[in-house]
N, C-alpha and C. Protein backbone atom coordinates (compact mmCIF):
# COMPACT_ATOMS: atom_id res chain seq x y z
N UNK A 1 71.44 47.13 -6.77
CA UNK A 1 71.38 46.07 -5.78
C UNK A 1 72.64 46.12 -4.92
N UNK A 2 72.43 45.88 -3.53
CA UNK A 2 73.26 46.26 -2.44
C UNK A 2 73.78 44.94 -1.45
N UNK A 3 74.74 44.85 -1.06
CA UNK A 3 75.21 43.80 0.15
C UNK A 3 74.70 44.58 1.32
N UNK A 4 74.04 44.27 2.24
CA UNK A 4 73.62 44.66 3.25
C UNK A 4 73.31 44.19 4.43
N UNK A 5 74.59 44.40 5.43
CA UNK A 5 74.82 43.35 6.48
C UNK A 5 73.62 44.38 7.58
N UNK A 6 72.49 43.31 8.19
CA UNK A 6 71.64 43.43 9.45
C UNK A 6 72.06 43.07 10.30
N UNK A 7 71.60 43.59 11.85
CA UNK A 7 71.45 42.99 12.94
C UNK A 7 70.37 42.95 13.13
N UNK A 8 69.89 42.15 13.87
CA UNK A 8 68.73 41.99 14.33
C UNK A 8 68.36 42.49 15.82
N UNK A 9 67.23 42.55 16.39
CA UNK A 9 65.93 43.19 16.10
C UNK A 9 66.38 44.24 14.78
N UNK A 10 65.56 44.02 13.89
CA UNK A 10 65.51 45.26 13.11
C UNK A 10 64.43 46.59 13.48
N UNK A 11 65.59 47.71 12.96
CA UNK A 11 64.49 49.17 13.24
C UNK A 11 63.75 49.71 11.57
N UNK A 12 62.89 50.01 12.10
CA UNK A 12 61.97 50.33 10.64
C UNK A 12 62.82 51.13 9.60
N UNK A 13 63.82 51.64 10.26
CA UNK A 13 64.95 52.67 9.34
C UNK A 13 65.83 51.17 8.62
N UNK A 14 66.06 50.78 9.81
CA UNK A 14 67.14 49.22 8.20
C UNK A 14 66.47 48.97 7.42
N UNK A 15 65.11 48.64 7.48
CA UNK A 15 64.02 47.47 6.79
C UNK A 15 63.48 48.92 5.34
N UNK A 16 63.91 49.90 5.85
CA UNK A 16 63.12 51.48 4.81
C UNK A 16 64.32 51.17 3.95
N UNK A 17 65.62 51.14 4.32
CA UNK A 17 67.10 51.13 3.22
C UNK A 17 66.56 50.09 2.46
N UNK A 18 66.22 49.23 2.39
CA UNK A 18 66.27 47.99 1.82
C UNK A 18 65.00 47.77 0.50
N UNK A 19 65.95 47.24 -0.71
CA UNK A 19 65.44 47.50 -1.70
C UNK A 19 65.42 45.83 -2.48
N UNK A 20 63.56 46.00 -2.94
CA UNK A 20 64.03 44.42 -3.90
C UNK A 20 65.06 44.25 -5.10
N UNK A 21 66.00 42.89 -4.52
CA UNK A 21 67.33 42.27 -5.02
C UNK A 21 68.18 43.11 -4.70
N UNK A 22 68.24 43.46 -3.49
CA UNK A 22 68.88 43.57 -2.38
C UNK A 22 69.86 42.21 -1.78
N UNK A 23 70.86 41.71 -1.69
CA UNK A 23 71.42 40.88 -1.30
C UNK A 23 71.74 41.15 0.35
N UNK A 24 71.06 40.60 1.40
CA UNK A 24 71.46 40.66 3.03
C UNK A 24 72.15 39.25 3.56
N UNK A 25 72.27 40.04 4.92
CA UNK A 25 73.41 38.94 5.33
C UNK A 25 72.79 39.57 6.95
N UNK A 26 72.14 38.62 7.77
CA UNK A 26 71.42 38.82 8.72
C UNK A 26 72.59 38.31 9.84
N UNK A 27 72.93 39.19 10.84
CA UNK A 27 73.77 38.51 11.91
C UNK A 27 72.88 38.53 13.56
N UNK A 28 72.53 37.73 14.38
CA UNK A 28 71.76 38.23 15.55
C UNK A 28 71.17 36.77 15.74
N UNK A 29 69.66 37.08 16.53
CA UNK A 29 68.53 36.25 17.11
C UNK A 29 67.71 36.38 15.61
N UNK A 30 67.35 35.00 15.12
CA UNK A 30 65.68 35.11 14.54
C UNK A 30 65.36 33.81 14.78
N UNK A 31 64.07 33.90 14.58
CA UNK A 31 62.64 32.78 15.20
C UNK A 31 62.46 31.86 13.84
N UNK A 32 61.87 30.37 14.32
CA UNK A 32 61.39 29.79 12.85
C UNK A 32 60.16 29.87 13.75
N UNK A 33 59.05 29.55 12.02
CA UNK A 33 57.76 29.66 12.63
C UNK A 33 57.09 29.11 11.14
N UNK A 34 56.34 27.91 11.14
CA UNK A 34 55.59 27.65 9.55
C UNK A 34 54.17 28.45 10.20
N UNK A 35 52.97 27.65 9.87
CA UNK A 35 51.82 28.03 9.62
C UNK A 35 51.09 27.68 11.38
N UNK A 36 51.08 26.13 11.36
CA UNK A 36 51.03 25.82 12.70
C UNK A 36 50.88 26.78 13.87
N UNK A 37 52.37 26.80 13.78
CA UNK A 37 53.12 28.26 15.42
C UNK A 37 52.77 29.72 14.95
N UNK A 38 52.45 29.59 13.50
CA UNK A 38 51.85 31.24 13.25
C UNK A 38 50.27 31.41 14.11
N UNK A 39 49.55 30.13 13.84
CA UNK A 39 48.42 30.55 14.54
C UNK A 39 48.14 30.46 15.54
N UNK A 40 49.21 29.97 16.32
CA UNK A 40 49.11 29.75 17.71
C UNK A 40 49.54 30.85 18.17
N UNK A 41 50.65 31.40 17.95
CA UNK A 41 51.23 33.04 18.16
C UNK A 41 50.56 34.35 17.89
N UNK A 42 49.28 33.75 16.93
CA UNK A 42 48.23 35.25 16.70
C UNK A 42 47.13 34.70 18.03
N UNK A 43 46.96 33.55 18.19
CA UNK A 43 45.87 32.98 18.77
C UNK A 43 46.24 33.61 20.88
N UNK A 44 47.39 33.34 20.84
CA UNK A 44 48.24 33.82 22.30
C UNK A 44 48.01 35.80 22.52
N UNK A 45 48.28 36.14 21.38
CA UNK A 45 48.30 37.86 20.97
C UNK A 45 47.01 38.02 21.36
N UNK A 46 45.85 37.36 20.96
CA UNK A 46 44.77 38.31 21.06
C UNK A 46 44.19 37.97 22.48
N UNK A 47 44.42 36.79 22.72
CA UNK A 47 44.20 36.29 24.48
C UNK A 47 44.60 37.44 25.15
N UNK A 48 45.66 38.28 24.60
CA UNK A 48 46.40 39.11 25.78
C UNK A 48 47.43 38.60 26.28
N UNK A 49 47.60 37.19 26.11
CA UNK A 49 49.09 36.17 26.52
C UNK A 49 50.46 36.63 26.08
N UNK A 50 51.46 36.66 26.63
CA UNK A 50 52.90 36.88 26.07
C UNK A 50 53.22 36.08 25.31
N UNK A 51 53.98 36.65 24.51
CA UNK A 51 54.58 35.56 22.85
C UNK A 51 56.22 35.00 23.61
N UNK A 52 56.13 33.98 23.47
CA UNK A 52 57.45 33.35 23.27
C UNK A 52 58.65 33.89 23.10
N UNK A 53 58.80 35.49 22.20
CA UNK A 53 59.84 36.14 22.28
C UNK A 53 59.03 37.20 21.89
N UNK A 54 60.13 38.25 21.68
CA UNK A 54 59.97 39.97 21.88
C UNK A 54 59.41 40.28 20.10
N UNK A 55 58.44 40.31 19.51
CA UNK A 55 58.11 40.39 17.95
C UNK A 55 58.71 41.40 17.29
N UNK A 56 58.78 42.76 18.42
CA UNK A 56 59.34 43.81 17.83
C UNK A 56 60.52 44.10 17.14
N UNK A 57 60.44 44.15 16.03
CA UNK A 57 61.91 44.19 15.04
C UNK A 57 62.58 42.62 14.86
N UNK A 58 61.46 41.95 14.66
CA UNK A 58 61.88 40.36 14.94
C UNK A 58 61.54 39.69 13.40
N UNK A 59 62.81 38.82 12.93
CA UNK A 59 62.79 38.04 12.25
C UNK A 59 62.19 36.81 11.89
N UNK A 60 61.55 36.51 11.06
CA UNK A 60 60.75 34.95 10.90
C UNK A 60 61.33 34.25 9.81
N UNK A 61 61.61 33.51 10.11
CA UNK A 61 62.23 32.07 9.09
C UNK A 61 61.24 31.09 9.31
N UNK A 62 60.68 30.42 7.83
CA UNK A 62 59.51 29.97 7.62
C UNK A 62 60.47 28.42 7.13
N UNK A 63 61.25 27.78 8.19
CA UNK A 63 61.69 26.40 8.00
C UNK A 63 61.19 25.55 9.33
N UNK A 64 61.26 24.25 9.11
CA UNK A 64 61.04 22.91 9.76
C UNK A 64 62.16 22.09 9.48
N UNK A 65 63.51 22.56 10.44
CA UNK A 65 64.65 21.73 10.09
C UNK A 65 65.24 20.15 10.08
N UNK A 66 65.71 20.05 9.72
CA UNK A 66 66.25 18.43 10.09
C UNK A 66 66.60 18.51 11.49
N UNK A 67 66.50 17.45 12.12
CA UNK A 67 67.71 16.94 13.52
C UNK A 67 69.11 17.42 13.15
N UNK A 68 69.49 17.89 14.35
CA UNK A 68 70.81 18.03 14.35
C UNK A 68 71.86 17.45 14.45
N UNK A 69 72.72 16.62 13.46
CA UNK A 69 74.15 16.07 13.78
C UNK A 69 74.83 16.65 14.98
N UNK A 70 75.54 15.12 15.58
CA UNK A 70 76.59 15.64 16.84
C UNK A 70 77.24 16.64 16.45
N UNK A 71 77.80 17.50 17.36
CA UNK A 71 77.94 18.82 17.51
C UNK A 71 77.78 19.68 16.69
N UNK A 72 76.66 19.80 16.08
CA UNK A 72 75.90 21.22 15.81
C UNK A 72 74.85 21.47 16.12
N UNK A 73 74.76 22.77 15.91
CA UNK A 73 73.09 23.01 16.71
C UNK A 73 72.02 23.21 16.05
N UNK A 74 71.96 22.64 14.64
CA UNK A 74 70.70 22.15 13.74
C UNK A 74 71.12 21.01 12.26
N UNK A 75 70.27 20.64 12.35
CA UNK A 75 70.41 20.01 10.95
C UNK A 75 70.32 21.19 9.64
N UNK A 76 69.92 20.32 8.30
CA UNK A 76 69.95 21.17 7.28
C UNK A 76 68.74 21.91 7.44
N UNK A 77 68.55 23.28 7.09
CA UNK A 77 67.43 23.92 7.82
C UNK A 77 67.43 24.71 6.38
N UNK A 78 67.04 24.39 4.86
CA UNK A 78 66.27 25.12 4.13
C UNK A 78 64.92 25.92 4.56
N UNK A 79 64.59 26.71 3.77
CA UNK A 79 63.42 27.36 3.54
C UNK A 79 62.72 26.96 3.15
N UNK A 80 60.73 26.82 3.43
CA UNK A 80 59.78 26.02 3.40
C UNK A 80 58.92 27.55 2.29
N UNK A 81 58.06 27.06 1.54
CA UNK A 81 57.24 27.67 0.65
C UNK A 81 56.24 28.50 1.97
N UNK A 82 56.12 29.90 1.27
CA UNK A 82 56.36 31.12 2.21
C UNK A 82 54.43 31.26 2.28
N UNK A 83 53.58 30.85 0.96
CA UNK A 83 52.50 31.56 0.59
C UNK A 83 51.70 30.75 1.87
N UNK A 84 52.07 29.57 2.53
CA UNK A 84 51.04 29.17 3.52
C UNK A 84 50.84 29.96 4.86
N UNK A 85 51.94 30.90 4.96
CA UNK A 85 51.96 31.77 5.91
C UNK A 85 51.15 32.85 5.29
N UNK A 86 50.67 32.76 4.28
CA UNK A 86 50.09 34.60 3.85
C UNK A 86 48.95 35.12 4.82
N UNK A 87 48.49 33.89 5.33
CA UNK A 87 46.64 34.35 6.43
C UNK A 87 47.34 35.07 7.59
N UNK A 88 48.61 35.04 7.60
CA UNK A 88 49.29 35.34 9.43
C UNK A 88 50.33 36.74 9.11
N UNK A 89 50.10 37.05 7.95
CA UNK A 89 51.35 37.81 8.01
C UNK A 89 51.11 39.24 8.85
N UNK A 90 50.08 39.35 8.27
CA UNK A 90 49.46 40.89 8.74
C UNK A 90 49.06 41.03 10.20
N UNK A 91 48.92 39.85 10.70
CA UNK A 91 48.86 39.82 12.48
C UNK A 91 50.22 39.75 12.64
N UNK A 92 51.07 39.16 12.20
CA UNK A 92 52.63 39.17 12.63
C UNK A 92 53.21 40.37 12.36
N UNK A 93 53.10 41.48 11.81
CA UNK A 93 53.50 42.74 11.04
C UNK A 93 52.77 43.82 12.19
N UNK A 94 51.82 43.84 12.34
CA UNK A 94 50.85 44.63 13.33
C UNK A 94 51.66 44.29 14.94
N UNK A 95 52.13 43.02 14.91
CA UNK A 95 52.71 43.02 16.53
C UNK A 95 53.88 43.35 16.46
N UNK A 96 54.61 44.00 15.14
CA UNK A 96 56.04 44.19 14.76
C UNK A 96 56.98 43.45 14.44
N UNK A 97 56.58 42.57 13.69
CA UNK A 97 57.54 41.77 13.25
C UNK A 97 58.31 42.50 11.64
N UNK A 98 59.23 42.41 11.57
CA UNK A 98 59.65 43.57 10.33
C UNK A 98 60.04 42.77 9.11
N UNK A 99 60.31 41.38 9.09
CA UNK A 99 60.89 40.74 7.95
C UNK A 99 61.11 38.90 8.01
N UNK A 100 60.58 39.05 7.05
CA UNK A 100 60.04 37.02 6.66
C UNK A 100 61.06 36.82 5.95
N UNK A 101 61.74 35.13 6.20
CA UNK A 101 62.02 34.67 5.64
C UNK A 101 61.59 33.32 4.97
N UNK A 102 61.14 33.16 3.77
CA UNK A 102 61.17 31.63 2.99
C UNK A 102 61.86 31.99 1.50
N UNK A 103 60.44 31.03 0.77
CA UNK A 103 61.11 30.51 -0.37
C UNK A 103 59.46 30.90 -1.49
N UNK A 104 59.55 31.26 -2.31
CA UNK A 104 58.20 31.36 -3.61
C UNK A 104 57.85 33.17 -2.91
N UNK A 105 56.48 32.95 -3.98
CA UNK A 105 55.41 34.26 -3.49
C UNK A 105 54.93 34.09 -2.69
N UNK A 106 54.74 35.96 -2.96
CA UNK A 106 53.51 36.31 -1.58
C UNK A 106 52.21 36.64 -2.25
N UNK A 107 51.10 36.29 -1.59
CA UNK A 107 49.95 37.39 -1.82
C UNK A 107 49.79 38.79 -2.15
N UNK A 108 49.28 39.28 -2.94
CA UNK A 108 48.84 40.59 -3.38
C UNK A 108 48.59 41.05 -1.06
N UNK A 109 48.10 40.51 -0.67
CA UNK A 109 47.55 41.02 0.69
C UNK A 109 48.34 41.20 1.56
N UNK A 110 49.51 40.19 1.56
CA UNK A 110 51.01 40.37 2.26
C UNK A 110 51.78 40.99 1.24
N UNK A 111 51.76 41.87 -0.06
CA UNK A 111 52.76 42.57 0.08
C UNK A 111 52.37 44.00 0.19
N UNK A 112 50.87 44.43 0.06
CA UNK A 112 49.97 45.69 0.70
C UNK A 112 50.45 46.00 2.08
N UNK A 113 50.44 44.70 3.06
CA UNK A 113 50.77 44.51 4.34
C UNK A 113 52.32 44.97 4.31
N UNK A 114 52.89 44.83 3.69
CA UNK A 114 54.31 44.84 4.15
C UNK A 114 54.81 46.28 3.77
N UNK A 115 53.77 47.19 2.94
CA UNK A 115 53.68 48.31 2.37
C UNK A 115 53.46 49.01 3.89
N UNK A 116 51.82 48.98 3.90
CA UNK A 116 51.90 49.52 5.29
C UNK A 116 52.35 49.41 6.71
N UNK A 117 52.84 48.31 7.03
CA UNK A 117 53.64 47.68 8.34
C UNK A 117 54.89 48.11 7.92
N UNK A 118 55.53 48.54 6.99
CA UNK A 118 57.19 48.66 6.69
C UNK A 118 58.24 47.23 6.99
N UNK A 119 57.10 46.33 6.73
CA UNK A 119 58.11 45.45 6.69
C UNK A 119 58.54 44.69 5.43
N UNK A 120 59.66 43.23 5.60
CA UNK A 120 60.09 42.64 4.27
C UNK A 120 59.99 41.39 3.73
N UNK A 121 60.23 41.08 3.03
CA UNK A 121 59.78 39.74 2.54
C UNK A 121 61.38 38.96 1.76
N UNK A 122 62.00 38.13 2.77
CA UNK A 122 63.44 37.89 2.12
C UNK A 122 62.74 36.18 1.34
N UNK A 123 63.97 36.02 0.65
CA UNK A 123 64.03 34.30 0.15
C UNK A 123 65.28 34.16 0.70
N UNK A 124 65.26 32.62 1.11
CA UNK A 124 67.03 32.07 1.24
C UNK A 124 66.67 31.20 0.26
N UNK A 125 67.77 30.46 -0.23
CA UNK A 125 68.20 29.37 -1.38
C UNK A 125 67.59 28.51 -1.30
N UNK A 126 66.69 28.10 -2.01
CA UNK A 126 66.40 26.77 -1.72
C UNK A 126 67.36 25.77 -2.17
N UNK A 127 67.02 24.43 -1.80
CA UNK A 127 68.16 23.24 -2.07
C UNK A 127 69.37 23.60 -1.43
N UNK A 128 69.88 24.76 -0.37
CA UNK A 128 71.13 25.34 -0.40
C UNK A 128 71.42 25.08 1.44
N UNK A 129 70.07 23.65 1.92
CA UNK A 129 69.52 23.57 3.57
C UNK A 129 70.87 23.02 4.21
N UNK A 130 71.91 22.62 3.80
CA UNK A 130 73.16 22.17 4.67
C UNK A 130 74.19 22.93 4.48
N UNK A 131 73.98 24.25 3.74
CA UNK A 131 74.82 25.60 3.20
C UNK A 131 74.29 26.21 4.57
N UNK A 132 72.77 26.40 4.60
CA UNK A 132 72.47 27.47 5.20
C UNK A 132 72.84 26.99 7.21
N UNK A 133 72.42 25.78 7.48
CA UNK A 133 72.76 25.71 8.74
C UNK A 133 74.06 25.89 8.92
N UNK A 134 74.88 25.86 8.24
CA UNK A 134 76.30 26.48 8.96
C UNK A 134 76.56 27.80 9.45
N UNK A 135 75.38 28.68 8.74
CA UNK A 135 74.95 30.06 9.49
C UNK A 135 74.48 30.46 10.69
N UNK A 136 73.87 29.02 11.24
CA UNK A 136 73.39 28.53 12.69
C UNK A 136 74.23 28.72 13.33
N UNK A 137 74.45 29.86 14.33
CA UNK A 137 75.43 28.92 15.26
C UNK A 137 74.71 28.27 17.00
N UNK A 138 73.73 28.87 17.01
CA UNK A 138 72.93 28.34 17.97
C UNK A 138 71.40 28.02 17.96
N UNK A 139 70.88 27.12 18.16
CA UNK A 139 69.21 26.67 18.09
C UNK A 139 68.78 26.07 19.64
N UNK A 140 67.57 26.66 19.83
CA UNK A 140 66.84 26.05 20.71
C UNK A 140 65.13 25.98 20.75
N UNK A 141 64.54 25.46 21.18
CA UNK A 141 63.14 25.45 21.12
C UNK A 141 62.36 26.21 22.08
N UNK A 142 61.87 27.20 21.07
CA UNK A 142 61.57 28.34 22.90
C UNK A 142 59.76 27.87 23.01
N UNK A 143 58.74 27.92 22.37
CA UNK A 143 57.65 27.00 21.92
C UNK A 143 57.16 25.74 21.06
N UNK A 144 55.72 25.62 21.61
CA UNK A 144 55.58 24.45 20.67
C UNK A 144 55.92 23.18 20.45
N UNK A 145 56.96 22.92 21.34
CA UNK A 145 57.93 21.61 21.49
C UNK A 145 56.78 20.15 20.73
N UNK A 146 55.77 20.62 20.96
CA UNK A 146 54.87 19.62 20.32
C UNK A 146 54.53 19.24 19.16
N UNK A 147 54.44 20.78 18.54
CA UNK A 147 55.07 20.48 16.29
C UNK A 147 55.93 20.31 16.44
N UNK A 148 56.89 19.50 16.66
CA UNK A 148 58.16 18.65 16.44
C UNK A 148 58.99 19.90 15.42
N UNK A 149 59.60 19.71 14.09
CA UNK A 149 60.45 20.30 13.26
C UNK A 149 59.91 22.06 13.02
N UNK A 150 58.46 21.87 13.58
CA UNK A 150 57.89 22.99 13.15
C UNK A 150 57.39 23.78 14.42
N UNK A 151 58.14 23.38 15.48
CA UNK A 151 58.37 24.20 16.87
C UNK A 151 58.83 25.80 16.37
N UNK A 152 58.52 26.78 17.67
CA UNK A 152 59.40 27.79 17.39
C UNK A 152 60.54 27.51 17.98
N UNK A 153 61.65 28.07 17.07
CA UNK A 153 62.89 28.08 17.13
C UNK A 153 63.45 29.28 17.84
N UNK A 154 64.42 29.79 18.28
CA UNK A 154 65.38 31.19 18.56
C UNK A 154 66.34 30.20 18.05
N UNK A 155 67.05 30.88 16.60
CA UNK A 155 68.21 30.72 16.13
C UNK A 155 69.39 31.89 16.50
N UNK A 156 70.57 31.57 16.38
CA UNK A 156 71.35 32.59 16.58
C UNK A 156 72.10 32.69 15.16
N UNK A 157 72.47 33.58 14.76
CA UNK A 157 72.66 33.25 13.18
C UNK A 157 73.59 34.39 13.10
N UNK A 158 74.69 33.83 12.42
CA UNK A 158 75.79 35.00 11.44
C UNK A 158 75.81 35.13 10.26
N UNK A 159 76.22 36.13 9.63
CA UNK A 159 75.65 36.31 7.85
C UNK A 159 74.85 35.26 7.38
N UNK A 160 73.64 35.07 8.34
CA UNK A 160 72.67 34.45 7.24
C UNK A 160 72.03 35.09 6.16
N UNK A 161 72.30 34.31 4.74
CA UNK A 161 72.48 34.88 3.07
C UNK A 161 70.74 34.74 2.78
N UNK A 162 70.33 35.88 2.12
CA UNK A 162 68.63 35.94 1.96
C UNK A 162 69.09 37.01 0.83
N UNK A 163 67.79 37.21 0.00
CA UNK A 163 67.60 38.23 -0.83
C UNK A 163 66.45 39.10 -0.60
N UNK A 164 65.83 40.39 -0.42
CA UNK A 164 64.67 41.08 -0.72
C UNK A 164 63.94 40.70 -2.07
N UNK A 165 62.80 40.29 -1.53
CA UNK A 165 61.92 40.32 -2.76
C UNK A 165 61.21 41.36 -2.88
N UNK A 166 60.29 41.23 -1.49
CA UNK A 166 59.11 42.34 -1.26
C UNK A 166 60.10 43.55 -0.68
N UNK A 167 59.60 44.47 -0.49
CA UNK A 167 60.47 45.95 0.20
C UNK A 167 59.36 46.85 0.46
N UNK A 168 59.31 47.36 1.07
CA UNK A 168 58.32 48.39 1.72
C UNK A 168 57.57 49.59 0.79
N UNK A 169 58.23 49.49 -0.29
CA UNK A 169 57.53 50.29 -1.54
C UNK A 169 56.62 49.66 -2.33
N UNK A 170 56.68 48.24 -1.78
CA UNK A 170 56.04 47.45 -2.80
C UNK A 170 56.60 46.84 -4.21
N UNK A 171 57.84 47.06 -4.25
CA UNK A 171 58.29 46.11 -5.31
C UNK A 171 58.61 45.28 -5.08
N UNK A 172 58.38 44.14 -6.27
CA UNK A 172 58.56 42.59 -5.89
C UNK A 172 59.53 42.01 -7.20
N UNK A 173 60.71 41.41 -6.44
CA UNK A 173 61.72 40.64 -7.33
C UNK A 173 61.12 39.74 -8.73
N UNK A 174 60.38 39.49 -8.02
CA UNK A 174 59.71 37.85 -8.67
C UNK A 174 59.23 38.41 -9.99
N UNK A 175 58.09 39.78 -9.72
CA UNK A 175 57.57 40.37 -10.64
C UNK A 175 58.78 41.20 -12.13
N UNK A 176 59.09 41.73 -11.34
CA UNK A 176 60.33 42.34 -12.09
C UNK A 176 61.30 41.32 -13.34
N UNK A 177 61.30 40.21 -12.42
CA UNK A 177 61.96 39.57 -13.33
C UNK A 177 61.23 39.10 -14.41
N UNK A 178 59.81 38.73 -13.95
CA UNK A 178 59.21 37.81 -15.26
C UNK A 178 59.02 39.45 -16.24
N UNK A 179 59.08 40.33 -15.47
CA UNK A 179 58.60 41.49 -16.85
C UNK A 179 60.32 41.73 -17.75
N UNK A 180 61.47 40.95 -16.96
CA UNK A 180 62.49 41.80 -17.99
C UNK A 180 62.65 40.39 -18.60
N UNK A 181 62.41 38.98 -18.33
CA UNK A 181 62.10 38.41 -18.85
C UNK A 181 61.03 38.09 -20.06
N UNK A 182 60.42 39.08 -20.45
CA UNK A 182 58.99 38.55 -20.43
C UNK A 182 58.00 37.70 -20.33
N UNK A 183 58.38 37.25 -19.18
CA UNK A 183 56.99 36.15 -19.07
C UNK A 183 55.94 36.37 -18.98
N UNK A 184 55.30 38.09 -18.76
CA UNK A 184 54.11 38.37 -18.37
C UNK A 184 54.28 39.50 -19.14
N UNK A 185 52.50 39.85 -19.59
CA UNK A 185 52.24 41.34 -20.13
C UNK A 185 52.95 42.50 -19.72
């Protein structure tokens, strides 16, 4: 397991290095997006409509942050449970999106998907949402303004702290552990 500082857009060569329990530290532009703005963003794609930002080599953070205290540019912005996004992943992966961020599992179908798309599947901390906005250093609402917390976001973010679960080979943290644990056959 590796420290592994990104920039963002990611190229399919960063997202190939990257191995589950992998420790990253994301510096650049990434997007929030729950379930909502996922289907509105596949729903815009197939219209032929332009997306809100550039997907290619593009980051997703699967939070709905707090309001932001005077002078900063988000509230506490934990990670939201990742599996309600699983129906969108594979349209988000196909338009190039290279790497999710939340919190729990994925589907057997998003991590096939993330096999063949080469993309990743991070966790940030949960409980850790007034740790992690200090990684914020800029937020704005580029869609959606109408899901309120669950707008799309363009964050600007420095060593924001995530782990690999999923990785492009198909290994999964989660799994691994309950087997050296044994929790499972």
């Amino acid at each position: 397991m590796a420290i592994v500082s990104l920039t963002t857009p990611l190229t399919e060569d960063a997202v190939r290095q990257l191995r589950a329990g992998d420790k990253v530290l994301i510096t650049g532009v990434i997007y929030t997006a729950r379930d909502a703005a996922h289907k509105r963003l596949l729903e815009l794609a197939e219209k032929g409509e332009p997306l809100p930002f550039d997907p290619k080599g593009a980051v997703i953070y699967y939070v709905g942050p707090a309001p932001a205290k005077p002078g900063k540019p988000i509230g506490p912005c934990g990670p939201t449970t990742s599996y309600r996004m699983d129906p969108y992943t594979e349209g988000m992966l196909k338009l190039g999106v290279k790497a999710f961020i939340g919190k729990g599992n994925r589907g057997e179908a998003v991590r096939k998907a993330l096999v063949e798309y080469k993309g990743v599947y991070l966790a940030a901390t949960g409980g850790a949402a007034a740790l992690i906005a200090d990684k914020v250093k800029q937020a704005k609402v580029i869609a959606f303004e109408d899901l309120g917390p669950e707008a799309v976001r363009e964050l600007v973010v420095e060593d924001f702290p995530a782990t690999v679960v999923n990785d492009t080979y198909g290994a999964d943290l989660y799994e691994e552990g309950r087997k050296k644990y044994q929790l499972v056959d």
